[in-house]
N, C-alpha and C. Protein backbone atom coordinates (compact mmCIF):
# COMPACT_ATOMS: atom_id res chain seq x y z
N UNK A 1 -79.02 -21.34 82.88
CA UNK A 1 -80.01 -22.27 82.34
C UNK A 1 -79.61 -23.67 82.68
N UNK A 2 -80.36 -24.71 82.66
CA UNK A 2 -80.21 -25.61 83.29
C UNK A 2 -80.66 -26.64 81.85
N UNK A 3 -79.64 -27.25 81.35
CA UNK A 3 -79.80 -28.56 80.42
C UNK A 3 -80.31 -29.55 80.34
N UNK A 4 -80.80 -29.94 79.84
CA UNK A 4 -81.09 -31.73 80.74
C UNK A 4 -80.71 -32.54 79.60
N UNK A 5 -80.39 -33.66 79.93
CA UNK A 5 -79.65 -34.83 79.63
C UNK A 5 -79.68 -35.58 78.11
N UNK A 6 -81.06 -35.11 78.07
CA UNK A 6 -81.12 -35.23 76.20
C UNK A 6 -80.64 -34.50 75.75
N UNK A 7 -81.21 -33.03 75.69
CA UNK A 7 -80.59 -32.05 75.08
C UNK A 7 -79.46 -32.01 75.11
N UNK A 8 -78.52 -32.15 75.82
CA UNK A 8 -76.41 -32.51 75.76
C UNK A 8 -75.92 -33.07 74.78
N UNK A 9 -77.52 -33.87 74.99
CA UNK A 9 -76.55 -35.72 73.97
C UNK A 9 -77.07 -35.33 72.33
N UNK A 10 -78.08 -34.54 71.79
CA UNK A 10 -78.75 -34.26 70.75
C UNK A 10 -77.37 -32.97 70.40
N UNK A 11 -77.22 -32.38 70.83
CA UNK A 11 -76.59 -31.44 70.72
C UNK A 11 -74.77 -31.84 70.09
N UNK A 12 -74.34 -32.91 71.15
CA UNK A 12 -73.00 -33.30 70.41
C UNK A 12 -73.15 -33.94 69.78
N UNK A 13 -74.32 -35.12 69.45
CA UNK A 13 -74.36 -35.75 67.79
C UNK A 13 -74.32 -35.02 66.48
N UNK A 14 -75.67 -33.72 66.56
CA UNK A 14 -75.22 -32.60 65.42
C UNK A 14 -73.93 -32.24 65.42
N UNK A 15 -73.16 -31.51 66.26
CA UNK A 15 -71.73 -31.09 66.41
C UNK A 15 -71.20 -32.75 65.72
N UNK A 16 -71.09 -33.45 65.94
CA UNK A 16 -70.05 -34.44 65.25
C UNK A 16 -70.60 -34.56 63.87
N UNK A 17 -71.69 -34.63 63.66
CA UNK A 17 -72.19 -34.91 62.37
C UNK A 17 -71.93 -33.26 60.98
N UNK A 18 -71.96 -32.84 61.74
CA UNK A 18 -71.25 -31.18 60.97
C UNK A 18 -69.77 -31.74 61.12
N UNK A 19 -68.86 -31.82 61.91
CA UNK A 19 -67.33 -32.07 61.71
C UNK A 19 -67.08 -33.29 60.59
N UNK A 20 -67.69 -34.20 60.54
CA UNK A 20 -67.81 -35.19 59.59
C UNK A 20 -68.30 -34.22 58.25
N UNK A 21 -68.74 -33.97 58.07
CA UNK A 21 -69.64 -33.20 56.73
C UNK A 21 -68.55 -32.25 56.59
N UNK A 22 -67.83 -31.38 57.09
CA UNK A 22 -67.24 -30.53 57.04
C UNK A 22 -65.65 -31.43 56.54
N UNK A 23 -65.26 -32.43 57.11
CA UNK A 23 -64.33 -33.06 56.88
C UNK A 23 -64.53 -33.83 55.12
N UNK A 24 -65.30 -33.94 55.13
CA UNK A 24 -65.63 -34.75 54.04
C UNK A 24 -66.09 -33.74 52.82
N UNK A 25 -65.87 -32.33 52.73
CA UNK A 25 -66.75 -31.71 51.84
C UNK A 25 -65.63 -31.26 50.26
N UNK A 26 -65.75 -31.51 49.32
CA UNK A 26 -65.33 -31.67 48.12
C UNK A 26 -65.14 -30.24 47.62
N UNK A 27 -63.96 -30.36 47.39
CA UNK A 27 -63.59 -28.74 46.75
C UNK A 27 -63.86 -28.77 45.61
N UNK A 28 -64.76 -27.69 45.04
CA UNK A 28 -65.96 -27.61 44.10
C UNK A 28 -64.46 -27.18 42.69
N UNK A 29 -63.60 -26.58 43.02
CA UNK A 29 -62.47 -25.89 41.29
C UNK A 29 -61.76 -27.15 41.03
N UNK A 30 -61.20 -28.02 42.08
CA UNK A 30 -60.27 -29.01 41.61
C UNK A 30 -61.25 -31.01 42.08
N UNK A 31 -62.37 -30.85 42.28
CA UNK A 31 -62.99 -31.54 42.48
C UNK A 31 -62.19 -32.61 43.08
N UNK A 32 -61.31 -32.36 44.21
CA UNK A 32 -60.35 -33.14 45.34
C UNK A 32 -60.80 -32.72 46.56
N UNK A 33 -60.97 -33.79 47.31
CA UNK A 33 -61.92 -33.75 48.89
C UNK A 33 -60.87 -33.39 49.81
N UNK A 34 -61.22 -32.22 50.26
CA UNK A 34 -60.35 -32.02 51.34
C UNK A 34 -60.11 -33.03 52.49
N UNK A 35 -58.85 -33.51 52.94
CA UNK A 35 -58.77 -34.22 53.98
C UNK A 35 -58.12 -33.53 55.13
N UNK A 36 -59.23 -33.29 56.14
CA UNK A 36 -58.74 -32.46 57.17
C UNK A 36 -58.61 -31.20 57.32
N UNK A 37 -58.99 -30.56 56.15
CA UNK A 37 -58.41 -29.40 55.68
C UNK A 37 -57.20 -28.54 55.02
N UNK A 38 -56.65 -29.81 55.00
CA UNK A 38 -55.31 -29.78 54.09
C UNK A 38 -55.24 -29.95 53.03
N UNK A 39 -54.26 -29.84 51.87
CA UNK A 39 -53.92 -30.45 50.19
C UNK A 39 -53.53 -31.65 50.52
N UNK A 40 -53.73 -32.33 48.84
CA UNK A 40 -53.19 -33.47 48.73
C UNK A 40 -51.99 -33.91 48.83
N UNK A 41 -51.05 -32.83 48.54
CA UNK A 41 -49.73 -33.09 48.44
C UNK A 41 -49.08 -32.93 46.63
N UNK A 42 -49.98 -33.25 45.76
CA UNK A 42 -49.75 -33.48 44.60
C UNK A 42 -49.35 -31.67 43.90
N UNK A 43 -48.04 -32.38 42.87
CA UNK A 43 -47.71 -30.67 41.98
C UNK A 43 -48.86 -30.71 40.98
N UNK A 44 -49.38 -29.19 41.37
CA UNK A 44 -50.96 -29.20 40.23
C UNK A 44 -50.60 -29.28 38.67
N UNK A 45 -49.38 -28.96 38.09
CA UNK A 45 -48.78 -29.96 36.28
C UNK A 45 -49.17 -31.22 36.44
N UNK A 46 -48.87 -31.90 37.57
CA UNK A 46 -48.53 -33.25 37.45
C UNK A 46 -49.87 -33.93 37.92
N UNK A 47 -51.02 -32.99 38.28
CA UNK A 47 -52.33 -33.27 38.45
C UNK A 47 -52.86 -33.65 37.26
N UNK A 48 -53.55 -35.03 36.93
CA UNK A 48 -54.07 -35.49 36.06
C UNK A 48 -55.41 -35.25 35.94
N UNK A 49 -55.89 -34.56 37.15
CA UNK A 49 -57.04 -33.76 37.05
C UNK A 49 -57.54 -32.97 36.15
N UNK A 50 -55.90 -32.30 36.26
CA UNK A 50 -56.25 -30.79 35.36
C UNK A 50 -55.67 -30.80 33.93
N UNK A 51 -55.32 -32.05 33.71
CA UNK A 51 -54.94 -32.02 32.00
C UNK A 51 -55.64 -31.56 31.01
N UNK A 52 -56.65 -31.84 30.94
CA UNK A 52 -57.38 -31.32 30.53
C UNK A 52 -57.31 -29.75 30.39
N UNK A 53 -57.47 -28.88 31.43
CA UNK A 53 -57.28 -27.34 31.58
C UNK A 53 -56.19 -26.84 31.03
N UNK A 54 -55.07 -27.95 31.58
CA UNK A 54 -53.70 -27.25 31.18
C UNK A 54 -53.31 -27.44 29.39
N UNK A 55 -53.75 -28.69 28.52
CA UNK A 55 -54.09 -28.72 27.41
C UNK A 55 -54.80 -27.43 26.69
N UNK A 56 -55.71 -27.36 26.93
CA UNK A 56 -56.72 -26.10 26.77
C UNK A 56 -55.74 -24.73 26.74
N UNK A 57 -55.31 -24.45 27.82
CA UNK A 57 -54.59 -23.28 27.91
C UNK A 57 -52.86 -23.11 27.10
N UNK A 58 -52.68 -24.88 26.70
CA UNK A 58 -51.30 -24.40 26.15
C UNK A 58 -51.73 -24.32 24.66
N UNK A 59 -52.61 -24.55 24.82
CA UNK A 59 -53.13 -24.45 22.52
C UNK A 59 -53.48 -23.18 22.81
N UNK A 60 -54.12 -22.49 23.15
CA UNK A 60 -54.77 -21.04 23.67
C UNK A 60 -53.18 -20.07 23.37
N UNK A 61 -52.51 -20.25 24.39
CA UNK A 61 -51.01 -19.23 24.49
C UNK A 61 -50.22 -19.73 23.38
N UNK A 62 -50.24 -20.80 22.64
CA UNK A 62 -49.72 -21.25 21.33
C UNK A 62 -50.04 -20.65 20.41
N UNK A 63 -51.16 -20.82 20.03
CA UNK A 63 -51.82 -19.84 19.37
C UNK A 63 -51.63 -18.58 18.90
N UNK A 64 -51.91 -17.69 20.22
CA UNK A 64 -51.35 -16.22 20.74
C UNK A 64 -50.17 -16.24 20.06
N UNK A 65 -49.54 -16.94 20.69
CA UNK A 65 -47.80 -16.50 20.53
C UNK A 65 -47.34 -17.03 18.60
N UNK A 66 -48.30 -17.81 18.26
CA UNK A 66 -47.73 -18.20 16.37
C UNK A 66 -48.57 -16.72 16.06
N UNK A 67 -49.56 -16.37 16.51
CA UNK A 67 -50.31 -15.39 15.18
C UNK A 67 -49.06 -13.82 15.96
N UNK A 68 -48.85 -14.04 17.10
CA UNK A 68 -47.98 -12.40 17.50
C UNK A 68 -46.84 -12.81 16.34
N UNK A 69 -45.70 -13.53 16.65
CA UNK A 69 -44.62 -14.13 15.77
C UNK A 69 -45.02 -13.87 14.26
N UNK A 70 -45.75 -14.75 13.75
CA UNK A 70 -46.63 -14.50 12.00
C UNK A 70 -46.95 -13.03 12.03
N UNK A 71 -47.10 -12.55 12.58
CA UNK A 71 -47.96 -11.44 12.14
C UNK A 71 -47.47 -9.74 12.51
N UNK A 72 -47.08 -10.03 13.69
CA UNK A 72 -45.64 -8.56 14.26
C UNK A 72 -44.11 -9.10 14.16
N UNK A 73 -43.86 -9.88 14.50
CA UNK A 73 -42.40 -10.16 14.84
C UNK A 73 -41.50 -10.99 13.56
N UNK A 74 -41.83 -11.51 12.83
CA UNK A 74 -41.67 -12.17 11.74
C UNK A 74 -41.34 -11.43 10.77
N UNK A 75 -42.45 -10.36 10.17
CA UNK A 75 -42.36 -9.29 9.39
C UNK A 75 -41.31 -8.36 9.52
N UNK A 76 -41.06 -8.07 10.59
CA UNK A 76 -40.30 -7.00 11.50
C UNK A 76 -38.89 -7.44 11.16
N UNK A 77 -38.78 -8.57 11.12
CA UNK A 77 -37.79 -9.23 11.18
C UNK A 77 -37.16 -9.67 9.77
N UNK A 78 -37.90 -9.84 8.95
CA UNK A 78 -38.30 -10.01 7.43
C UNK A 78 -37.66 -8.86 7.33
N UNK A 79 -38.60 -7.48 7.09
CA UNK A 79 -38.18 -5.82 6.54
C UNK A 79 -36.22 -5.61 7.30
N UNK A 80 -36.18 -6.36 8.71
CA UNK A 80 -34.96 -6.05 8.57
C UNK A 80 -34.22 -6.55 7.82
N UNK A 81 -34.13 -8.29 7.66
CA UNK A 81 -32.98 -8.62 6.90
C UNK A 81 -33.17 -8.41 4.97
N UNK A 82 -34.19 -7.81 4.72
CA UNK A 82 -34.09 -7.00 3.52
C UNK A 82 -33.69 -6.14 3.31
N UNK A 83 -33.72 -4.91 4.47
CA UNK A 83 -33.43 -3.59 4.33
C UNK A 83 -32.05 -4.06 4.06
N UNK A 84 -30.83 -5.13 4.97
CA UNK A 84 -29.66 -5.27 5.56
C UNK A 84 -29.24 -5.66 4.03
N UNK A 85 -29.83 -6.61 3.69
CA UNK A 85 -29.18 -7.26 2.16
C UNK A 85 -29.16 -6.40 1.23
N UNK A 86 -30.10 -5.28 1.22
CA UNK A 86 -29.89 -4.04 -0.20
C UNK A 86 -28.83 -3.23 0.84
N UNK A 87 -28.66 -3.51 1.49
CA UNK A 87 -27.73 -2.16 2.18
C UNK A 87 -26.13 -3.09 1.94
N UNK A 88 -26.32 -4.39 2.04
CA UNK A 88 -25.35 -4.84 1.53
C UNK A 88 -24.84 -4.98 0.27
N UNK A 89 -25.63 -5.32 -0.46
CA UNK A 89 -25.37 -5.19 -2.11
C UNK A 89 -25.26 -3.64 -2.56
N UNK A 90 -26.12 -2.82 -2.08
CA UNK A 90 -25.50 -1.23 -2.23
C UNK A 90 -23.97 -1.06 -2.12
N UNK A 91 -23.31 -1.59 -0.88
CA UNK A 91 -22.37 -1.34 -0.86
C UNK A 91 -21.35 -1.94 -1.56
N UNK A 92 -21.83 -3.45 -1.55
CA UNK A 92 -20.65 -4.50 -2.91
C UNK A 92 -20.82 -3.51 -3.95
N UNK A 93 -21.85 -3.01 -4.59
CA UNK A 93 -21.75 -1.92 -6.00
C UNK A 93 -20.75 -0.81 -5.79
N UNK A 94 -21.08 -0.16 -4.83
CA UNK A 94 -20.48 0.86 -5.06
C UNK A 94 -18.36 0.50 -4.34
N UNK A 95 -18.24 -0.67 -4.10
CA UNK A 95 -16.97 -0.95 -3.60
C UNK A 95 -16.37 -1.90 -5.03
N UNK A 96 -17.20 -2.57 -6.10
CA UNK A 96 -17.26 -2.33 -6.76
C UNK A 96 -16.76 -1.64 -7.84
N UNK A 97 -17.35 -0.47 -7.87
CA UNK A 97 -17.30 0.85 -8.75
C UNK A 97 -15.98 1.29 -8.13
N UNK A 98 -15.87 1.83 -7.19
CA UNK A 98 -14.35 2.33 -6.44
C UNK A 98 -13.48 1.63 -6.59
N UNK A 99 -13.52 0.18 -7.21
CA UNK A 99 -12.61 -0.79 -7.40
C UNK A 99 -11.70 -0.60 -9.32
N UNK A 100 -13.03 -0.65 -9.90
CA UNK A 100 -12.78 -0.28 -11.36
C UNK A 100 -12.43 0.96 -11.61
N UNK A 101 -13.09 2.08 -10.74
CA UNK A 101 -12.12 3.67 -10.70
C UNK A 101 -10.60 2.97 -10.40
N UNK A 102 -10.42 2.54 -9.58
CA UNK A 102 -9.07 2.58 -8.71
C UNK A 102 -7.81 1.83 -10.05
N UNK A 103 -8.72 0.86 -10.59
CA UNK A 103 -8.02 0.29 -11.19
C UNK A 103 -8.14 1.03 -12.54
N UNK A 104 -8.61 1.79 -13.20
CA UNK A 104 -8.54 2.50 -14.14
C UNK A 104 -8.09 3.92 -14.00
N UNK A 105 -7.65 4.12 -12.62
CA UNK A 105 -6.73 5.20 -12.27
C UNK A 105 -5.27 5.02 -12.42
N UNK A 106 -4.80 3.47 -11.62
CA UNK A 106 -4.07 2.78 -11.64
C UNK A 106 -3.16 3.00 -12.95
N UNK A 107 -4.25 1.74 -14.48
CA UNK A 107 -3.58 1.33 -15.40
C UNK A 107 -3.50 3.53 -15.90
N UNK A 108 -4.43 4.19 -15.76
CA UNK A 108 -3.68 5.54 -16.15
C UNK A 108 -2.54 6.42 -16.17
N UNK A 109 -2.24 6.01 -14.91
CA UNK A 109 -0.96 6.54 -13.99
C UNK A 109 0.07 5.29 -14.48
N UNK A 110 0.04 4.51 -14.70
CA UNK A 110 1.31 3.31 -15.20
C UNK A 110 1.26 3.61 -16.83
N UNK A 111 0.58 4.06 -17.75
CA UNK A 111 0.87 4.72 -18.96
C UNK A 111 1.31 5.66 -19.35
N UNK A 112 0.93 6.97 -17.99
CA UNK A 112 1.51 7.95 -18.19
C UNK A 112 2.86 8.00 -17.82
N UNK A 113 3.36 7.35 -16.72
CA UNK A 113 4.59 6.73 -16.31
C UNK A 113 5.42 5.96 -17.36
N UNK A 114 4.67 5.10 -18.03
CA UNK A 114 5.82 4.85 -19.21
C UNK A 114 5.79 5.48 -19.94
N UNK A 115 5.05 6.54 -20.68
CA UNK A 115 5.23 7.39 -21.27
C UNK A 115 6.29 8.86 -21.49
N UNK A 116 6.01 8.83 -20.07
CA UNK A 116 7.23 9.76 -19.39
C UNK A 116 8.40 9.13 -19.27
N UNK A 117 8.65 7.90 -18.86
CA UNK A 117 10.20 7.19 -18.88
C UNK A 117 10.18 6.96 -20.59
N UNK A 118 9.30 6.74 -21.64
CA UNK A 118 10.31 6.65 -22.82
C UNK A 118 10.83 8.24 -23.06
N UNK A 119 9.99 9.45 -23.03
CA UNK A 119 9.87 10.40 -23.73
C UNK A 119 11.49 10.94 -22.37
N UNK A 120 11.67 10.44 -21.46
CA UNK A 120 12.89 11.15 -20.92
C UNK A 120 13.98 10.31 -21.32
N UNK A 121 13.75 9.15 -21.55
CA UNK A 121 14.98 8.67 -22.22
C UNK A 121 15.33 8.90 -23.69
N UNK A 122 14.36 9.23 -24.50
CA UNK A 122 14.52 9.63 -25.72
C UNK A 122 15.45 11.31 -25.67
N UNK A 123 14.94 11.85 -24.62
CA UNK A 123 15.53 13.35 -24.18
C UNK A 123 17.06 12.73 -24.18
N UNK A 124 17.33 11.87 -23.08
CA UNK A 124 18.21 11.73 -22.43
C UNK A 124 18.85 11.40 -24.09
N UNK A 125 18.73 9.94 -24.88
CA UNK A 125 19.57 9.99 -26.00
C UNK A 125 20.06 11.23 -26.80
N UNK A 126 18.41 12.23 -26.92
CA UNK A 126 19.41 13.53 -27.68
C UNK A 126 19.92 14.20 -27.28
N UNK A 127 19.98 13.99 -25.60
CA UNK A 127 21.26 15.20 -25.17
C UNK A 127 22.59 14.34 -25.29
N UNK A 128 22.89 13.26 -25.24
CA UNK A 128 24.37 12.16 -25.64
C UNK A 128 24.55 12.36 -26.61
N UNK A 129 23.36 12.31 -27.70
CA UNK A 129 24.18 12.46 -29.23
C UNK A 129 24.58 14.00 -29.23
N UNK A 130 23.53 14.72 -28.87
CA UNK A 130 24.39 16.53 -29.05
C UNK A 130 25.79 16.58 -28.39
N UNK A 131 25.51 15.96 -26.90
CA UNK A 131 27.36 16.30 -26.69
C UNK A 131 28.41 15.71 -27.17
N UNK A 132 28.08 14.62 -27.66
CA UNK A 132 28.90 13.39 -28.33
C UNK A 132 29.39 14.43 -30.07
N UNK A 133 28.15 15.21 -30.34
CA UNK A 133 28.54 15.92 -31.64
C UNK A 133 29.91 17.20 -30.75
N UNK A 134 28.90 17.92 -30.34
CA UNK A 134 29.76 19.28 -29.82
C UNK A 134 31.11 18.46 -29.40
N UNK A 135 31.45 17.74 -28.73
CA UNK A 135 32.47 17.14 -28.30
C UNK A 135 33.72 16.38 -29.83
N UNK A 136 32.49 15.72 -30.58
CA UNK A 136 33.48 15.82 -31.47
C UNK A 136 34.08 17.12 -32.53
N UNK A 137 32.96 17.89 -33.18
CA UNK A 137 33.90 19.06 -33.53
C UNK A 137 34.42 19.64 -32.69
N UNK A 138 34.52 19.92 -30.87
CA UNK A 138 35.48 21.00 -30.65
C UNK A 138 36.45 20.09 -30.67
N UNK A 139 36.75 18.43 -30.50
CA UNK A 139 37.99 17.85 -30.90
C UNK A 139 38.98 18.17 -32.01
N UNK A 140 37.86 18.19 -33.07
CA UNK A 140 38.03 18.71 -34.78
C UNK A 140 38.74 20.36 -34.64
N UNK A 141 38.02 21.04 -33.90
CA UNK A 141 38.48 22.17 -34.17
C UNK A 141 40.04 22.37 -33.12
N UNK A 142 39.96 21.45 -32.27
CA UNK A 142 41.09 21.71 -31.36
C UNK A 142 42.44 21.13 -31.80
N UNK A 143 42.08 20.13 -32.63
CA UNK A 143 42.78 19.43 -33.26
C UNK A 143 43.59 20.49 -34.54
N UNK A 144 42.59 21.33 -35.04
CA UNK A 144 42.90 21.89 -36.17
C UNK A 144 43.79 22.89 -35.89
N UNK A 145 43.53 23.58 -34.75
CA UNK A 145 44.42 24.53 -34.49
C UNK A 145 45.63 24.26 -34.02
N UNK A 146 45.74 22.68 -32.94
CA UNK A 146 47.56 22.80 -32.63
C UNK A 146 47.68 22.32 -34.05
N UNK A 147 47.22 21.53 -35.02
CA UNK A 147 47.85 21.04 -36.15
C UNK A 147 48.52 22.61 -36.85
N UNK A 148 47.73 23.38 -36.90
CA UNK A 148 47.95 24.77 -37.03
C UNK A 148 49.69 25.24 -36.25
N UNK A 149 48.94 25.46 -35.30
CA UNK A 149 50.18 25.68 -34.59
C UNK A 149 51.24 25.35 -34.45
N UNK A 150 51.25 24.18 -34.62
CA UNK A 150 52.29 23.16 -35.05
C UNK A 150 53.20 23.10 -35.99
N UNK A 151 52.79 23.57 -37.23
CA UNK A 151 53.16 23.71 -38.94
C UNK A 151 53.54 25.65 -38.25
N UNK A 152 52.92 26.14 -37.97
CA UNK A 152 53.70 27.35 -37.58
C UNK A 152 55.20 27.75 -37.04
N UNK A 153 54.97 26.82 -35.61
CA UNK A 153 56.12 26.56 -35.23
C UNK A 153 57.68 25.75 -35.67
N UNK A 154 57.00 25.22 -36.34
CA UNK A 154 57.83 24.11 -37.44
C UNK A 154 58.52 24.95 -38.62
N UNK A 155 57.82 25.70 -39.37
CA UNK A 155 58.29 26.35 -40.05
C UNK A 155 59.54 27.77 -39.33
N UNK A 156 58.62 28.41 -37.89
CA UNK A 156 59.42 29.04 -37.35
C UNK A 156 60.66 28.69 -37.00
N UNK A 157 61.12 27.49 -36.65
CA UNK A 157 62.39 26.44 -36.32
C UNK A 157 62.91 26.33 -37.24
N UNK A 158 61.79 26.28 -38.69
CA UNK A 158 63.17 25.80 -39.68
C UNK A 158 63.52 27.12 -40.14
N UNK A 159 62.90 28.49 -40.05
CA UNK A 159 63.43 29.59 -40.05
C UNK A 159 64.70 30.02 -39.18
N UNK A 160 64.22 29.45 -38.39
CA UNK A 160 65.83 30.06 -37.15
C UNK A 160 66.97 29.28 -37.48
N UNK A 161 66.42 27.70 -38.02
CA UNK A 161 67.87 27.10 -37.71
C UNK A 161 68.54 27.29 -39.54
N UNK A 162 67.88 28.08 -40.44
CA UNK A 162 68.39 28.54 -41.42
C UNK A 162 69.09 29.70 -41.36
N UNK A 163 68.63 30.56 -40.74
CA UNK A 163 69.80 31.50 -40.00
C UNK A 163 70.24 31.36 -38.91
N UNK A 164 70.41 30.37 -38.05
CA UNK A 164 71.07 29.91 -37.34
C UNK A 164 72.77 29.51 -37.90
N UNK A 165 72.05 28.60 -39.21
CA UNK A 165 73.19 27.73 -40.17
C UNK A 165 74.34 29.19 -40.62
N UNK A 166 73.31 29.68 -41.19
CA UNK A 166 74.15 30.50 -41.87
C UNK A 166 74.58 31.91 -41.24
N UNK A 167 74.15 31.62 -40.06
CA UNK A 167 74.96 32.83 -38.98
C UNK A 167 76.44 31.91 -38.97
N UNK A 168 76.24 30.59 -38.02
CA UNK A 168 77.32 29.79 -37.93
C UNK A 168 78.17 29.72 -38.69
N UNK A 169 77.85 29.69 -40.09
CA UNK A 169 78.88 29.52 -41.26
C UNK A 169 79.92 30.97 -40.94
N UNK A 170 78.96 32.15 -41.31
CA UNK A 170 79.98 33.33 -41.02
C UNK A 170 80.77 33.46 -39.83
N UNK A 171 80.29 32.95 -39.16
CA UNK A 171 80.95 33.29 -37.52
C UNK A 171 81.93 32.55 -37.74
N UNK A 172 81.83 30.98 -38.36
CA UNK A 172 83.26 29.92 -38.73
C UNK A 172 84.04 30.74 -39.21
N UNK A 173 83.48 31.66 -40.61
CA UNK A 173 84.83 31.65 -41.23
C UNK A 173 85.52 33.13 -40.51
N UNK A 174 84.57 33.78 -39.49
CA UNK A 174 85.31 34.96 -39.32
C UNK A 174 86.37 34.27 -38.07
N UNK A 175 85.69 33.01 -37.05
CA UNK A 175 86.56 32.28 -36.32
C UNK A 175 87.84 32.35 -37.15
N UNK A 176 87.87 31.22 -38.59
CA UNK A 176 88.80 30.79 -38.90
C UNK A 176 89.90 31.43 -39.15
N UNK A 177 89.70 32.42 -39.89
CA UNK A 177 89.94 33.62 -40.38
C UNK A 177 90.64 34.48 -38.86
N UNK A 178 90.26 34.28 -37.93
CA UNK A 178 91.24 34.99 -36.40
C UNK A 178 92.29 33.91 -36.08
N UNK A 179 91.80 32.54 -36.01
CA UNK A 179 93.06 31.43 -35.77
C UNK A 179 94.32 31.22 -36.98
N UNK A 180 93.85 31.48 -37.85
CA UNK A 180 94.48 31.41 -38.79
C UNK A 180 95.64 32.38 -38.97
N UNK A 181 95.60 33.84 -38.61
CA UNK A 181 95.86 35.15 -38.84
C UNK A 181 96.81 35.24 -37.14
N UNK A 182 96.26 34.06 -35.99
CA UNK A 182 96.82 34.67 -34.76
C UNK A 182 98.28 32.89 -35.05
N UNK A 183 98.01 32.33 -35.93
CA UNK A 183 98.51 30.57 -36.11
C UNK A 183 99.81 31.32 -36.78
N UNK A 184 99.82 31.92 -38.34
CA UNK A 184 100.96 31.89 -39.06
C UNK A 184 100.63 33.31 -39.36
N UNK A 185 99.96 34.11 -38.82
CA UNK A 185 100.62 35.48 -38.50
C UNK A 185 100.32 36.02 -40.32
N UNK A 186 99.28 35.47 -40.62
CA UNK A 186 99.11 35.75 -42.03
C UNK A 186 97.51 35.66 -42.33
N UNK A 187 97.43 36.79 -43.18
CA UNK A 187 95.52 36.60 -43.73
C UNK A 187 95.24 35.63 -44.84
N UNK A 188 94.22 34.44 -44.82
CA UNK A 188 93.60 33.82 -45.69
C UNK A 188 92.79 34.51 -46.29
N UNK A 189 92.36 33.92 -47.82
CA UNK A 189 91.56 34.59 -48.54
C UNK A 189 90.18 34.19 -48.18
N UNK A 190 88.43 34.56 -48.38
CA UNK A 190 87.28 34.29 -47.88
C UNK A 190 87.17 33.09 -48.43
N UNK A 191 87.93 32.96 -49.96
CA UNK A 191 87.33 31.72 -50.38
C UNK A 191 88.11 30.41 -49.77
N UNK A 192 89.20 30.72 -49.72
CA UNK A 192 90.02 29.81 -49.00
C UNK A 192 89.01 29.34 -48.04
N UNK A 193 89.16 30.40 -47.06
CA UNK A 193 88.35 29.94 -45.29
C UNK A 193 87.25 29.34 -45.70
N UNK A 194 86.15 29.99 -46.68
CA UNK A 194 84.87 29.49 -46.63
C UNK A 194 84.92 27.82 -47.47
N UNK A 195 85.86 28.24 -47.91
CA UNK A 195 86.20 26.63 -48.76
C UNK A 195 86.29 25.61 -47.24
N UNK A 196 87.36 26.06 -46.72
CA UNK A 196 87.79 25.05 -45.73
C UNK A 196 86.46 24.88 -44.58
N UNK A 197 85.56 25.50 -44.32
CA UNK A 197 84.54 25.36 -43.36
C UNK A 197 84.01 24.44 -44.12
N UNK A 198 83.42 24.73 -45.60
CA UNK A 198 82.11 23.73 -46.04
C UNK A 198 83.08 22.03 -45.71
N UNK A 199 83.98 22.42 -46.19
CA UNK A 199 84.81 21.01 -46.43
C UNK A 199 84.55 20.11 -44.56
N UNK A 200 84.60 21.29 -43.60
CA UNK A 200 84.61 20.85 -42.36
C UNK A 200 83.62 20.88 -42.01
N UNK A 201 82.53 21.56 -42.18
CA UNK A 201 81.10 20.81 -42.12
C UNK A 201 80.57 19.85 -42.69
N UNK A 202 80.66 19.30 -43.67
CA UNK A 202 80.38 17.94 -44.60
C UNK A 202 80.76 17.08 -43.86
């Protein structure tokens, strides 16, 4: 086909006049004109555009998140540290209670313990005084018998040395009575001899 010279020139004015329009056309969500077809460059927080939106949406998820918190998580949280505090005071009671057993086991066992140390020392005194007795009568009785024995033997001694004496006497005068008879060849009379012994025993 063959062009002619208007038609060329009609043809690249539309074409430029669309690239212009197209360059210039306004992005309809963030109402910022594209330049070139590129972004602005700007961080969309820090877009003052959209404060607005982003306001909106942080009361919105605020919201959300106080009534979830108030209403699931709070409670939840509540029932635990109640359950935890009776589970704690349950246990102060009953540690508690195991405390006043312990100690009323305790003062039991330290009564019965002194009880038992007086009642064995009271034992212990009446077995000292019983042997302290038995010990003194078998003294008494041991005593009684050498005293016994004693006065026996005593008397037996003064038995012997009474015929002892008076063996001696005869035996003197039958002595005297041989020296006398072997001396001057002559017999003394008994009374003589026995005269002369007493005289020589005195």
């Amino acid at each position: 086909m063959f062009v002619t010279a208007a038609y060329a020139q009609s043809t690249t004015t539309e074409g430029a006049e669309t690239h212009d329009a197209a360059a210039g056309e306004v992005h309809t969500e963030t109402g910022v004109a594209h330049e070139g077809g590129h972004g602005s460059g700007v961080f969309p927080p820090f877009d003052s555009s959209t404060f607005a939106s982003q306001l909106l949406w942080l009361a919105i998820t605020f919201g959300l998140f106080y009534l979830l918190m108030s209403k699931v998580v709070m409670p939840r949280i509540g029932g635990i540290l109640e359950t935890r505090n009776d589970t704690i005071a349950r246990d102060l009671d009953d540690a508690s209670r195991s405390k006043a057993e312990a100690d009323a086991a305790i003062a039991a066992y330290e009564q019965e313990l002194a009880a038992a140390k007086a009642k064995g020392n009271a034992i212990a005194s009446e077995a000292r005084e019983a042997a302290k007795t038995k010990a003194a009568a078998d003294r008494t009785a041991v005593e009684a018998s050498l005293n016994n024995k004693i006065s026996a033997a005593e008397a037996r001694i003064a038995d012997i040395k009474t015929k002892a004496l008076a063996d001696v006497g005869a035996i003197a005068e039958e002595t005297a009575a041989a020296v006398v008879e072997q001396l001057i060849g002559g017999k003394a009379s008994k009374a003589e001899i026995a005269s002369a012994v007493k005289a020589t025993a005195k």
